[in-house]
PDB file of N, CA and C in Angstrom:
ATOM      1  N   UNK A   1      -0.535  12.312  18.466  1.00  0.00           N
ATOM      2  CA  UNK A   1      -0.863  11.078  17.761  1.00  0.00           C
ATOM      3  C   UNK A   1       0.371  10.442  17.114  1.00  0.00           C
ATOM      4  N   UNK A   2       1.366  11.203  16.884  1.00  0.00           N
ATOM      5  CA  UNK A   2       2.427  10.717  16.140  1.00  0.00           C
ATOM      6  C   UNK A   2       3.460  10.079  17.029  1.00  0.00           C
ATOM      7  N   UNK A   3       3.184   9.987  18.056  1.00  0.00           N
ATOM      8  CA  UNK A   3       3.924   8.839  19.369  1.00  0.00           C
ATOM      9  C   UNK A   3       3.253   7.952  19.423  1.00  0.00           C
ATOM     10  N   UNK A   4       2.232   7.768  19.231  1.00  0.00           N
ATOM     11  CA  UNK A   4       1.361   6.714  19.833  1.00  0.00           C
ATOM     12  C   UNK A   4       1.313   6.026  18.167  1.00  0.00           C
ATOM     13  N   UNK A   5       0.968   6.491  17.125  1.00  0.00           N
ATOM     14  CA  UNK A   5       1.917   5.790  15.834  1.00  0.00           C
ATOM     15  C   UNK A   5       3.145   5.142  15.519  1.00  0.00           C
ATOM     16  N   UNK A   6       4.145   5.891  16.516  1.00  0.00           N
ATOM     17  CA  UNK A   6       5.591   5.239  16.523  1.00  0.00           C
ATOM     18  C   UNK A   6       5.626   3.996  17.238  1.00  0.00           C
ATOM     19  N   UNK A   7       4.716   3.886  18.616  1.00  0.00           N
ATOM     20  CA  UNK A   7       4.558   2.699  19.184  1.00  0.00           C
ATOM     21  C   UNK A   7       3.979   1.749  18.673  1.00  0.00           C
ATOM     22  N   UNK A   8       3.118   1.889  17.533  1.00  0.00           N
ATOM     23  CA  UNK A   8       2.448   0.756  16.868  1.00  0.00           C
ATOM     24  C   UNK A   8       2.862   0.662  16.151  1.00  0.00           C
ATOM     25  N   UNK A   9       4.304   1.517  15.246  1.00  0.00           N
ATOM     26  CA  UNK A   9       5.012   1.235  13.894  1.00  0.00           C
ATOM     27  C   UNK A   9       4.803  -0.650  13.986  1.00  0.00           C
ATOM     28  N   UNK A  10       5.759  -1.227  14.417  1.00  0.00           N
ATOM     29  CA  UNK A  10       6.291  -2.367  14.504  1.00  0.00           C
ATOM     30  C   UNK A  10       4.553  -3.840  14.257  1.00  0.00           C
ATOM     31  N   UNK A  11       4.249  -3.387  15.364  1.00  0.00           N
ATOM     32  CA  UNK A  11       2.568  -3.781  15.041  1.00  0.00           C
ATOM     33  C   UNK A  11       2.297  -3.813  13.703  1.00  0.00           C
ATOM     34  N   UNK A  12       1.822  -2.065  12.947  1.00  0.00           N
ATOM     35  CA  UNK A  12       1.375  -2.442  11.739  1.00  0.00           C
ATOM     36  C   UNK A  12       2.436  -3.153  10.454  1.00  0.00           C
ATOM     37  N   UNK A  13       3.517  -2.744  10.585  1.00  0.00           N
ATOM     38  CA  UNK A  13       4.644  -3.703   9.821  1.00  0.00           C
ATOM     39  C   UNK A  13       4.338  -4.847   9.838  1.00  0.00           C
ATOM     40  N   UNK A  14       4.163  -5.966  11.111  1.00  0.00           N
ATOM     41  CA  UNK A  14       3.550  -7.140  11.413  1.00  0.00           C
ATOM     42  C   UNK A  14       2.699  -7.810  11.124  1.00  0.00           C
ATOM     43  N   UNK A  15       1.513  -7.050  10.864  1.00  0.00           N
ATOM     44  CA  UNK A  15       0.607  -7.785  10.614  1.00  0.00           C
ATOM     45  C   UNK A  15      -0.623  -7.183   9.739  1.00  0.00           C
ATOM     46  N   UNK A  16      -1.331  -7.702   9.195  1.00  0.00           N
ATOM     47  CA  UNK A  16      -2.117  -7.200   8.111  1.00  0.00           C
ATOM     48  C   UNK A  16      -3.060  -6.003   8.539  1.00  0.00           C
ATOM     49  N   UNK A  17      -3.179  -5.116   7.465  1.00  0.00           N
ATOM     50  CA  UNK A  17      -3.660  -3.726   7.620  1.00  0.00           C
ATOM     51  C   UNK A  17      -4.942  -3.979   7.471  1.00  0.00           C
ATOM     52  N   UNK A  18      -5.699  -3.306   8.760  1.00  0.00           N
ATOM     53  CA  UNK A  18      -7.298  -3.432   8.883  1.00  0.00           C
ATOM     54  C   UNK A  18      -7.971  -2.492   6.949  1.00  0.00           C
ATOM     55  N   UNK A  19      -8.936  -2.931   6.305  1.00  0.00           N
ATOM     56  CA  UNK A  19      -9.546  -2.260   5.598  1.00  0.00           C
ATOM     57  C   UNK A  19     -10.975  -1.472   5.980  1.00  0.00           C
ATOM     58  N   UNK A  20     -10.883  -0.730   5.740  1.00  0.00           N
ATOM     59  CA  UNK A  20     -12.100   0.682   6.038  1.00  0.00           C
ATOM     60  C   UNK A  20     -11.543   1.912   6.175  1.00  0.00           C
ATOM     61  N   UNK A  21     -10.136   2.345   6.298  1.00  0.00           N
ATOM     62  CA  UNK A  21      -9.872   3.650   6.720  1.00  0.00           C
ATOM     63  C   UNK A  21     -10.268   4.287   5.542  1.00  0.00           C
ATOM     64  N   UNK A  22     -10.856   5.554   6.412  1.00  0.00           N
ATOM     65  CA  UNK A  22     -11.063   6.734   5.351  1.00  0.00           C
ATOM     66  C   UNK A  22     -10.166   8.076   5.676  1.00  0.00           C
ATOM     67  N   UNK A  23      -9.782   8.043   4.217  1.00  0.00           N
ATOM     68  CA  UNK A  23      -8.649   9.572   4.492  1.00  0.00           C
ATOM     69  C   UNK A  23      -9.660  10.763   4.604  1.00  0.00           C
ATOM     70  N   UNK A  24      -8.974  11.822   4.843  1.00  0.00           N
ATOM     71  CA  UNK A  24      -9.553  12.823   5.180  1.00  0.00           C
ATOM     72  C   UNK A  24      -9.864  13.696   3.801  1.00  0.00           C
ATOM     73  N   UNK A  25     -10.802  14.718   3.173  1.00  0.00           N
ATOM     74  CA  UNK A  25     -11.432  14.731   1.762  1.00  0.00           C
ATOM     75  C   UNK A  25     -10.153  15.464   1.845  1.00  0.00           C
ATOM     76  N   UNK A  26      -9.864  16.400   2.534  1.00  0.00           N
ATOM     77  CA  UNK A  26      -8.639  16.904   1.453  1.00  0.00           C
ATOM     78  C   UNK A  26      -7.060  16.371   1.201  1.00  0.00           C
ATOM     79  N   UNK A  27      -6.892  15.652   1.681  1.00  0.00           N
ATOM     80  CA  UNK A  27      -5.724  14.043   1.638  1.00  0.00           C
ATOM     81  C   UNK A  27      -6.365  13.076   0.513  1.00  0.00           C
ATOM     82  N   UNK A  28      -7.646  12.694   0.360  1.00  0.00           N
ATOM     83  CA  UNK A  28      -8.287  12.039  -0.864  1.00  0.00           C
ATOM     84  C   UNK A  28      -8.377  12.738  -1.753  1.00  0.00           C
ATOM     85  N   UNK A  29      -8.341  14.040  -2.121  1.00  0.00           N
ATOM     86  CA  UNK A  29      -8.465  14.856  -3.346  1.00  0.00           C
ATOM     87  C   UNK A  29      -6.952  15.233  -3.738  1.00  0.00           C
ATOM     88  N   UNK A  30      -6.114  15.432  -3.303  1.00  0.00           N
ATOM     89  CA  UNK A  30      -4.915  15.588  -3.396  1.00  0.00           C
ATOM     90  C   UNK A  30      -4.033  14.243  -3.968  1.00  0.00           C
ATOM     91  N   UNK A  31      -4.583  12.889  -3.482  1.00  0.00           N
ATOM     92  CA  UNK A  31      -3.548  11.509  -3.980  1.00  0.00           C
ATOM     93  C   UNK A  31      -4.496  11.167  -4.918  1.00  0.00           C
ATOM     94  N   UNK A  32      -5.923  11.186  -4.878  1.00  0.00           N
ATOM     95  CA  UNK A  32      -6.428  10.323  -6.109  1.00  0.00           C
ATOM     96  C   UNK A  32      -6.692  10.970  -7.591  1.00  0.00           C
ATOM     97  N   UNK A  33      -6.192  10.243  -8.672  1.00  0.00           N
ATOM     98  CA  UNK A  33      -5.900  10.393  -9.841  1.00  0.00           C
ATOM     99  C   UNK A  33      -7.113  10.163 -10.335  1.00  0.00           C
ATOM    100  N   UNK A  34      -7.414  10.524 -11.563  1.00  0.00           N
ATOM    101  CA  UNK A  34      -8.246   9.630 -12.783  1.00  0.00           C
ATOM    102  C   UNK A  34      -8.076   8.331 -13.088  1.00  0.00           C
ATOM    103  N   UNK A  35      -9.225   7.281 -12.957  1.00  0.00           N
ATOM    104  CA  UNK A  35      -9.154   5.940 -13.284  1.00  0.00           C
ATOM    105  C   UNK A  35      -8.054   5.704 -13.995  1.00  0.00           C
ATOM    106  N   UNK A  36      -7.161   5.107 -14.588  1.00  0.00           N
ATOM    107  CA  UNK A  36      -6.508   4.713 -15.381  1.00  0.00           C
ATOM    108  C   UNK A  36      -6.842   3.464 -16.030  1.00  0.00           C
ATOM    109  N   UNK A  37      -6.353   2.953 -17.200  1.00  0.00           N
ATOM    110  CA  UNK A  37      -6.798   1.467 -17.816  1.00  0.00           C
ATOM    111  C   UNK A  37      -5.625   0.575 -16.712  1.00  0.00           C
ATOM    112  N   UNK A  38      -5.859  -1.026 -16.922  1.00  0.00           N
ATOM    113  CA  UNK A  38      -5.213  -2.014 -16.464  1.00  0.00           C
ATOM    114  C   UNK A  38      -3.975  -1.841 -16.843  1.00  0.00           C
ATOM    115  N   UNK A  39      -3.436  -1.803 -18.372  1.00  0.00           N
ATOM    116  CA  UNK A  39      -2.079  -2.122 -18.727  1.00  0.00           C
ATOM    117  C   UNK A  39      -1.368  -0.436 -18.125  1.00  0.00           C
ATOM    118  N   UNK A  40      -2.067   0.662 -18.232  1.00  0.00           N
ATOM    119  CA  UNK A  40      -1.149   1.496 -17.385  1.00  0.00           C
ATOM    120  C   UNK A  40      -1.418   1.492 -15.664  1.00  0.00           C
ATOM    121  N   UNK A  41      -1.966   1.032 -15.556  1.00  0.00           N
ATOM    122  CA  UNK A  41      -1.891   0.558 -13.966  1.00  0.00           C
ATOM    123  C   UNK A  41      -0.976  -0.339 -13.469  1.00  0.00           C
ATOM    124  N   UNK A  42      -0.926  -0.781 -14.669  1.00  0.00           N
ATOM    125  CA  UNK A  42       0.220  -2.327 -14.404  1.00  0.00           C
ATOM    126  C   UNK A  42       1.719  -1.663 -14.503  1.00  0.00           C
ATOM    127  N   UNK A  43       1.550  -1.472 -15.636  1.00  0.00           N
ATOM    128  CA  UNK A  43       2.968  -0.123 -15.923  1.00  0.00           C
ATOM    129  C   UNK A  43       3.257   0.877 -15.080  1.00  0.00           C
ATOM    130  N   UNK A  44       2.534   1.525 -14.591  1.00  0.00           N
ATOM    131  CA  UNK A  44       2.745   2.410 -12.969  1.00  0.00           C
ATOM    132  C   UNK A  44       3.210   1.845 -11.873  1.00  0.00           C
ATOM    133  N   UNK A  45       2.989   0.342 -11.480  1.00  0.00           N
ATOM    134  CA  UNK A  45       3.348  -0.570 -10.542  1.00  0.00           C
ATOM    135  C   UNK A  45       4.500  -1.261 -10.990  1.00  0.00           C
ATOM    136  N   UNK A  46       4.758  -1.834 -12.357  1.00  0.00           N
ATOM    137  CA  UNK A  46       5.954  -2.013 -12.576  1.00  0.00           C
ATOM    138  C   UNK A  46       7.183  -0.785 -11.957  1.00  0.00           C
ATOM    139  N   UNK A  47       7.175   0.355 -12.589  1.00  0.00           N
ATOM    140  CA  UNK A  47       8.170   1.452 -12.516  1.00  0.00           C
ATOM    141  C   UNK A  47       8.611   1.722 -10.918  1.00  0.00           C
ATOM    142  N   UNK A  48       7.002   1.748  -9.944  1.00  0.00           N
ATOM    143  CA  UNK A  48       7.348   1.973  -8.920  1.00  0.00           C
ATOM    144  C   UNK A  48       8.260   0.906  -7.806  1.00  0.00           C
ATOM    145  N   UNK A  49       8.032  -0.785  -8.570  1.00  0.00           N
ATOM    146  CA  UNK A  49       8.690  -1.653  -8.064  1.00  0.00           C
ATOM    147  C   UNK A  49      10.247  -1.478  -8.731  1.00  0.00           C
ATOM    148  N   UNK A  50      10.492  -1.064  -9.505  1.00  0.00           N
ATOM    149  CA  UNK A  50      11.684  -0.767 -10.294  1.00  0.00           C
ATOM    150  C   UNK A  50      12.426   0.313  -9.230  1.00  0.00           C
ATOM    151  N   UNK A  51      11.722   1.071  -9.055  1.00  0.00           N
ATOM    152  CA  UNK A  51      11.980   2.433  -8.408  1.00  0.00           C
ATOM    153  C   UNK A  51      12.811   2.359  -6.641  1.00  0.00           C
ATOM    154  N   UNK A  52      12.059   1.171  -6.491  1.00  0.00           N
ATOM    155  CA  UNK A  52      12.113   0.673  -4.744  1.00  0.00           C
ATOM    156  C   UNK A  52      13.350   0.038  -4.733  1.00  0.00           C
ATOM    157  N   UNK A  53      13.485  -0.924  -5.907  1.00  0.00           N
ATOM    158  CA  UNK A  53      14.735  -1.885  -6.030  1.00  0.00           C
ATOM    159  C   UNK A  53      15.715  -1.257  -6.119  1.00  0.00           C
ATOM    160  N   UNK A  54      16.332   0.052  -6.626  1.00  0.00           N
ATOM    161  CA  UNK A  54      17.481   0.734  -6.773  1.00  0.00           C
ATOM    162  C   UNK A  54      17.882   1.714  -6.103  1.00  0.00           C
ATOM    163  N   UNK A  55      16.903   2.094  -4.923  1.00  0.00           N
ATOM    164  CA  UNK A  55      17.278   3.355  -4.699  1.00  0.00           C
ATOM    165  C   UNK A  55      16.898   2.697  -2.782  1.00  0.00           C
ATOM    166  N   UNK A  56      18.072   2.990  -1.485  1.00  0.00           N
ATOM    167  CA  UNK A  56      17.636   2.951  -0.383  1.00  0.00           C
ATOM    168  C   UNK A  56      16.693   4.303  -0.077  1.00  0.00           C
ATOM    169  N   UNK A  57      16.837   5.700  -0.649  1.00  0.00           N
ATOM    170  CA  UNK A  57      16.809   6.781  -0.197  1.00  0.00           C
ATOM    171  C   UNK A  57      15.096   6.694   0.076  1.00  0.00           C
ATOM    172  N   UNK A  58      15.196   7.021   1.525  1.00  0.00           N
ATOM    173  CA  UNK A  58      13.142   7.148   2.181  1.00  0.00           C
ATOM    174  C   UNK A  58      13.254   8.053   2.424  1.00  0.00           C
ATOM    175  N   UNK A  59      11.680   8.857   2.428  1.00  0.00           N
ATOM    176  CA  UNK A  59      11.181  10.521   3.284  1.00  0.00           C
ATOM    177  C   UNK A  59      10.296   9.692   4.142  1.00  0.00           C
ATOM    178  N   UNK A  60      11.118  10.766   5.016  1.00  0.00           N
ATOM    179  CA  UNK A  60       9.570   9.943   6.463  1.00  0.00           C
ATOM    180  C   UNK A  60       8.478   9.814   6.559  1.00  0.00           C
ATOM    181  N   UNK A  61       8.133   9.070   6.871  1.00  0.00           N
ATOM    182  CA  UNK A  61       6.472   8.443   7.474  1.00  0.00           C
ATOM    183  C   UNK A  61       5.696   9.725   7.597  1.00  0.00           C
ATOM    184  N   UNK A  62       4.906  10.400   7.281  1.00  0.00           N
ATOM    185  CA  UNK A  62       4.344  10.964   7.578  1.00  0.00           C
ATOM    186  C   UNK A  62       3.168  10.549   9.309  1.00  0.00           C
ATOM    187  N   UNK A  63       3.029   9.629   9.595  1.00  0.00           N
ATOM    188  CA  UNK A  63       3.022   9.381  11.001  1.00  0.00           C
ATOM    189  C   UNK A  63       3.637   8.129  12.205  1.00  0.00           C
ATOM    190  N   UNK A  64       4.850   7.787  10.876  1.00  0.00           N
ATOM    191  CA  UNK A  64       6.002   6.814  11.804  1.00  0.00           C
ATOM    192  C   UNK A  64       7.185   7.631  11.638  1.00  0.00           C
ATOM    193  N   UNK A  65       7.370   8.347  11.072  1.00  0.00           N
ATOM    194  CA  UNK A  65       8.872   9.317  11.008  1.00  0.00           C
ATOM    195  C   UNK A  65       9.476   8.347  10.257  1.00  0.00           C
ATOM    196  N   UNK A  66      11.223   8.836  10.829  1.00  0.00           N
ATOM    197  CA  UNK A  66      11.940   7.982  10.057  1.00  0.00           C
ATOM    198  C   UNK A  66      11.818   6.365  10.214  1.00  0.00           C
ATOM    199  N   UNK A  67      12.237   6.031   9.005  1.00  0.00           N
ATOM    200  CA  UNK A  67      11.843   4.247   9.024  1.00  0.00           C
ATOM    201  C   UNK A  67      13.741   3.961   7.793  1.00  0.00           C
ATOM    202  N   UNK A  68      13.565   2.533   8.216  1.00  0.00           N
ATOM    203  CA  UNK A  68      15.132   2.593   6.835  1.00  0.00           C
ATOM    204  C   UNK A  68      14.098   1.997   6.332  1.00  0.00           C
ATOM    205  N   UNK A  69      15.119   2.041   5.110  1.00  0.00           N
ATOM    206  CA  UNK A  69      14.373   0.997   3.363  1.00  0.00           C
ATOM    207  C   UNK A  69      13.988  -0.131   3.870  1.00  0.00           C
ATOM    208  N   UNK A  70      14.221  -1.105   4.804  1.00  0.00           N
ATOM    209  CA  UNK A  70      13.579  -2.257   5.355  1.00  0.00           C
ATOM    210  C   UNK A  70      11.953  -2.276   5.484  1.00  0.00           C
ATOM    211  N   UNK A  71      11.963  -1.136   6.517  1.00  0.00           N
ATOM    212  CA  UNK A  71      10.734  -0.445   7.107  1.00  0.00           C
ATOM    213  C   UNK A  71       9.938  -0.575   6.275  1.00  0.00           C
ATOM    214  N   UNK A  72      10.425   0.568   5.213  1.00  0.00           N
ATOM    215  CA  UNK A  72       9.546   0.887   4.405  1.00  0.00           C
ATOM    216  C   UNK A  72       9.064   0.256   3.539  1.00  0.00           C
ATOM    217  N   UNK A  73       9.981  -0.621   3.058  1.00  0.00           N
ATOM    218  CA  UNK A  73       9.576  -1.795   2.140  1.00  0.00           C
ATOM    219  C   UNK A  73       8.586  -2.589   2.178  1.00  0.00           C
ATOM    220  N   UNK A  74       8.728  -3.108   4.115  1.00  0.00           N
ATOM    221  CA  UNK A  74       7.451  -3.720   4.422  1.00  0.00           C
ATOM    222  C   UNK A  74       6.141  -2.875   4.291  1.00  0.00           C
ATOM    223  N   UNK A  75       6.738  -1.946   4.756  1.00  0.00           N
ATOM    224  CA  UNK A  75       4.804  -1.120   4.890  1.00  0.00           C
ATOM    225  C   UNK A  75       4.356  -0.849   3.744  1.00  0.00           C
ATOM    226  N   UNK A  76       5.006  -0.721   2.435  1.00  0.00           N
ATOM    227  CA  UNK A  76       4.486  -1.098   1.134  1.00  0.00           C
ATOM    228  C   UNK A  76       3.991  -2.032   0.898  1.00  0.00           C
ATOM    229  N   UNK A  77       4.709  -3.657   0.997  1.00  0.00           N
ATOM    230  CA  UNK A  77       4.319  -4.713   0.866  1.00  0.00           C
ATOM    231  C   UNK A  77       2.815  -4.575   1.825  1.00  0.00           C
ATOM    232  N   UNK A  78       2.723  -4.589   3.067  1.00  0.00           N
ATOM    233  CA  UNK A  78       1.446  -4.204   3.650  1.00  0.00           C
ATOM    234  C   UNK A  78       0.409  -3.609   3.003  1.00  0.00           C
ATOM    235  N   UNK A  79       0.738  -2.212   2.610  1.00  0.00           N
ATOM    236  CA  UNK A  79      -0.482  -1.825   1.875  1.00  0.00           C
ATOM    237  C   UNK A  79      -0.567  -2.114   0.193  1.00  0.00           C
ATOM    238  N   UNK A  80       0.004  -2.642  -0.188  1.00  0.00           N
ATOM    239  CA  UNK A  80      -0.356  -3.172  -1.086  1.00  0.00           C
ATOM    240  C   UNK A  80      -0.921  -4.964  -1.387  1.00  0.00           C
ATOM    241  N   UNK A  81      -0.594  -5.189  -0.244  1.00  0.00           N
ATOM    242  CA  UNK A  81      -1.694  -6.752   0.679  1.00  0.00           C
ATOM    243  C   UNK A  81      -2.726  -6.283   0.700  1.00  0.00           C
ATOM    244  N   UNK A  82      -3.265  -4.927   1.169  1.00  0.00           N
ATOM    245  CA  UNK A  82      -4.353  -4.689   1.618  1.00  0.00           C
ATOM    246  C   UNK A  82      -5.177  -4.438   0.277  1.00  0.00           C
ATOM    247  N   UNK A  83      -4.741  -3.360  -0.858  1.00  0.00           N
ATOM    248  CA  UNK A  83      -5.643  -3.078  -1.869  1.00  0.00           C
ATOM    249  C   UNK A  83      -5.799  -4.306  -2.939  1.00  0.00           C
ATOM    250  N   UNK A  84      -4.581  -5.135  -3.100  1.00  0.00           N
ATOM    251  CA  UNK A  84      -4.525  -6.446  -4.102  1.00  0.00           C
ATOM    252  C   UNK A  84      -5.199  -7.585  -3.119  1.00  0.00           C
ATOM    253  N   UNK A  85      -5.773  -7.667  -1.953  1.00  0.00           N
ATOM    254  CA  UNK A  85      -6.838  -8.701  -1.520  1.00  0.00           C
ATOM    255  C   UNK A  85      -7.836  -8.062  -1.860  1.00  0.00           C
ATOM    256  N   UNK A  86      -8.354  -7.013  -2.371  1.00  0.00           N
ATOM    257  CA  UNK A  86      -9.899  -6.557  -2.870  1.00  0.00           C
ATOM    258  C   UNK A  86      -9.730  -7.176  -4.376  1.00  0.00           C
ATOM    259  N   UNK A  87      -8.829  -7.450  -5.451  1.00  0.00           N
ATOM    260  CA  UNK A  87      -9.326  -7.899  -6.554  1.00  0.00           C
ATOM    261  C   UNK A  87     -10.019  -8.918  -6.715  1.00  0.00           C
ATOM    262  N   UNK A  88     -10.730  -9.272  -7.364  1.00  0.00           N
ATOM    263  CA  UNK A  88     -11.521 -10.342  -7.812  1.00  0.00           C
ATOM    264  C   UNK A  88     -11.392 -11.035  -9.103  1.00  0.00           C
ATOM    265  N   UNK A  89     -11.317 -11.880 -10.024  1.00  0.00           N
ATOM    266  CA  UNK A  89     -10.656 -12.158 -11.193  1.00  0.00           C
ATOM    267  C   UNK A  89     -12.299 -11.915 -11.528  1.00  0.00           C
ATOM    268  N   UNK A  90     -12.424 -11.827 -12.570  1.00  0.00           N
ATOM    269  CA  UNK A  90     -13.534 -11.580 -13.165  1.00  0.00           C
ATOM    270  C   UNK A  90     -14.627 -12.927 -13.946  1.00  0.00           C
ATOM    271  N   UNK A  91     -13.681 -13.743 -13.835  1.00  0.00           N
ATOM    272  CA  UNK A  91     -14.171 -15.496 -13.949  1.00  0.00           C
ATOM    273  C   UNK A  91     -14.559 -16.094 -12.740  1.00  0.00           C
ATOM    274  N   UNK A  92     -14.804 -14.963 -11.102  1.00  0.00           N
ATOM    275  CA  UNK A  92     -14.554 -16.046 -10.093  1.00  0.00           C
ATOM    276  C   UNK A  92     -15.619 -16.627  -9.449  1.00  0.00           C
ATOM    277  N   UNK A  93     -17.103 -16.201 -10.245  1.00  0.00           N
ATOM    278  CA  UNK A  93     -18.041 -16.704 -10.151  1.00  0.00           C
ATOM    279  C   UNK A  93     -18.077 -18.444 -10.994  1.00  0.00           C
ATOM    280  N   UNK A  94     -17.116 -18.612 -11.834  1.00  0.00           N
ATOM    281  CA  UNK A  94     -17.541 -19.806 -12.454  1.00  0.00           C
ATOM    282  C   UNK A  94     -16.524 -20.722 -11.826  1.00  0.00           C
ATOM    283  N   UNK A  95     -15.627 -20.094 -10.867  1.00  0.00           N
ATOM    284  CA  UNK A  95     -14.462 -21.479 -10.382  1.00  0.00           C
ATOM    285  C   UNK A  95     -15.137 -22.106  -9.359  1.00  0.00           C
ATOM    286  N   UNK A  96     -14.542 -23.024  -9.240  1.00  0.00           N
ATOM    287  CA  UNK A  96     -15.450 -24.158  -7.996  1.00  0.00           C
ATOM    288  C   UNK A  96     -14.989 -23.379  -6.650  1.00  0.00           C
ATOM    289  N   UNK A  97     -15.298 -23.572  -5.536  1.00  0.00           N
ATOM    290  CA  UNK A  97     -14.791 -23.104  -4.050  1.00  0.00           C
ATOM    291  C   UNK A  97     -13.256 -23.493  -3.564  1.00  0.00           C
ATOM    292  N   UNK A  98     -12.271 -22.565  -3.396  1.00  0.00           N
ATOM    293  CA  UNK A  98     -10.836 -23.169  -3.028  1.00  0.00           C
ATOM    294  C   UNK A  98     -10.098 -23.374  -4.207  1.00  0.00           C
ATOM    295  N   UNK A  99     -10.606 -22.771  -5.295  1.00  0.00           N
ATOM    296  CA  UNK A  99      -9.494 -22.894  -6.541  1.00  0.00           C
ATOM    297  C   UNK A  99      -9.367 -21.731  -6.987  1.00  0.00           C
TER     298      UNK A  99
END
């Protein structure tokens, strides 16, 4: 599977990441944390954008291998397209359509 990942590296870099994948329970029990509040969620995402900006050094893809800081940058930006199009503002029942 990890060839046939390398051939679609470029693909998913490209273009927006389908939503529905489900990790496997013991890959989901291992990355997911306790809820956190907003302002340390926000503060966790600050540090890690801090973190990206100073440093080229990547560990490989776990199913694209090696990638440079380019790579990787995008496929962050990607999945983080993917989880920040699920927010909803919490007013967005009262805005008109297209605003």
């Amino acid at each position: 599977t990890r060839i046939l990942a390398r051939i679609f590296r470029n693909r998913v870099l490209h273009t927006r990441l389908p939503s529905g994948f489900k990790l496997p329970p013991d890959a989901e029990a291992a990355m997911f944390q306790e809820p956190a509040s907003v302002a340390a969620a926000i503060d966790d995402l600050e540090k890690a954008i801090a973190r990206l900006s100073t440093t080229t050094e990547r560990h490989p893809h776990p199913a694209f291998g090696r990638m440079n800081a380019a790579q990787w940058d995008l496929f962050h930006f990607r999945h983080a397209e993917l989880h920040l199009g699920h927010i909803v503002p919490a007013d967005a029942d009262r805005r008109p359509p297209g605003a």
